[in-house]
Protein backbone atom coordinates (compact mmCIF):
# COMPACT_ATOMS: atom_id res chain seq x y z
CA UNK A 1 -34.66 -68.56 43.72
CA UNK A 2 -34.75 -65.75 46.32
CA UNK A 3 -37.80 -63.37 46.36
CA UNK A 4 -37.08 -59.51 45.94
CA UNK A 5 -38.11 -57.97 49.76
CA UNK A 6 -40.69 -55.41 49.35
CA UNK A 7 -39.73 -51.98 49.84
CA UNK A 8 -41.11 -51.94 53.18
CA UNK A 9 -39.01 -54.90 54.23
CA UNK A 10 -35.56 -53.42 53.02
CA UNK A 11 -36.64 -49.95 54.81
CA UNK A 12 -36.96 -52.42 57.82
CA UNK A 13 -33.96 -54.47 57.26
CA UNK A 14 -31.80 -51.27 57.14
CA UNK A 15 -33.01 -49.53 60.54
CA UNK A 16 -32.11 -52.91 62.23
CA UNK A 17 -28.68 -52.77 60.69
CA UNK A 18 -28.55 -48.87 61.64
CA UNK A 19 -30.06 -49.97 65.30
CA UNK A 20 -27.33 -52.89 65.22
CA UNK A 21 -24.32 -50.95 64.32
CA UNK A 22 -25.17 -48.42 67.37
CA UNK A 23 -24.77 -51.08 69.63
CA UNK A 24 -20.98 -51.08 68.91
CA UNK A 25 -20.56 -47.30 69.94
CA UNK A 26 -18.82 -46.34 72.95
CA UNK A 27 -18.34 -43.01 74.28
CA UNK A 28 -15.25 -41.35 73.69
CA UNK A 29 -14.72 -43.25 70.52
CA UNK A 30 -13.55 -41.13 67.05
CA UNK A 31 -16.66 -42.25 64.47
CA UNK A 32 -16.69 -42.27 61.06
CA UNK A 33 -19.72 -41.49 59.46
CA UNK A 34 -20.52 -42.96 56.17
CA UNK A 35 -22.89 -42.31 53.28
CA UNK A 36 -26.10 -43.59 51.91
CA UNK A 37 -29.59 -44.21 53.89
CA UNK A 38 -28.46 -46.81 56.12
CA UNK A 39 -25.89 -44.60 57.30
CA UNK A 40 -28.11 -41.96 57.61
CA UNK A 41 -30.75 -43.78 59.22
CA UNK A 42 -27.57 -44.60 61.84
CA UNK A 43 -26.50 -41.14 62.52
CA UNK A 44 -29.93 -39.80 63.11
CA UNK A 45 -30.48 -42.12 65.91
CA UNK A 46 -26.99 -41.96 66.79
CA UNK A 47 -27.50 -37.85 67.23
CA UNK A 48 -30.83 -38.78 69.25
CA UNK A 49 -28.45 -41.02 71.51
CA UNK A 50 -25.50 -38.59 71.74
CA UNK A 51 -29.08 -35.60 72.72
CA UNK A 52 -29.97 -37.87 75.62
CA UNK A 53 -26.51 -38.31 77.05
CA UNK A 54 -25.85 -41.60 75.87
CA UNK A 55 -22.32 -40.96 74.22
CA UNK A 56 -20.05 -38.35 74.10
CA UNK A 57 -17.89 -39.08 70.77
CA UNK A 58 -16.16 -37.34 67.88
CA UNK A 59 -17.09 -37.52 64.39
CA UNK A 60 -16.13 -37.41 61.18
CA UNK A 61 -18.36 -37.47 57.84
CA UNK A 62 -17.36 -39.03 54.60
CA UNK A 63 -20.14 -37.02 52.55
CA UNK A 64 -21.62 -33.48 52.37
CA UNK A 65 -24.80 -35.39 53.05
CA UNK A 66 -23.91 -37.07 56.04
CA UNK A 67 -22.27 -34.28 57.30
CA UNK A 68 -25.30 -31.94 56.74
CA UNK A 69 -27.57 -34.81 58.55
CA UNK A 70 -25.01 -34.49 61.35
CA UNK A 71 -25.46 -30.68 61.46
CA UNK A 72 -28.90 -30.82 62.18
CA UNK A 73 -29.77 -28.42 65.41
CA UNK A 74 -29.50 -30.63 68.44
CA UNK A 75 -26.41 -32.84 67.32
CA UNK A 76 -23.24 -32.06 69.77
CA UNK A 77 -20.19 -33.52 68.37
């Protein structure tokens, strides 16, 4: 039987599925960007990437939230 991870290692599991699922972005690609915390731990450091010149891509959100977190001041999309 499988032990429950602490809420301290799912927080941690999730931002290295977020950081792992940024590694597949390319610039000029059309993203969709989904819903729940490990999507929006991905689009906040996929708005710091796009800030720093990393990427220049298009987005589309598939929730008010995400859409909101992608509204933030700083995001260019």
């Amino acid at each position: 039987m499988k032990a429950t991870p602490s809420p301290q290692q799912l927080k941690h599991e999730k931002q290295l599925a977020a950081e792992a699922a940024l590694r597949w972005v390319r610039s000029g690609m059309l993203l969709g960007l989904g819903s729940g915390s490990t999507a929006a731990l991905f689009i906040s450091q996929l708005g710091a990437a796009v800030r720093a010149g990393q990427y220049q891509i298009q987005a589309v959100a598939t929730s008010l939230a995400s859409e909101a977190l992608a509204a933030k001041p700083g995001f260019r999309w």
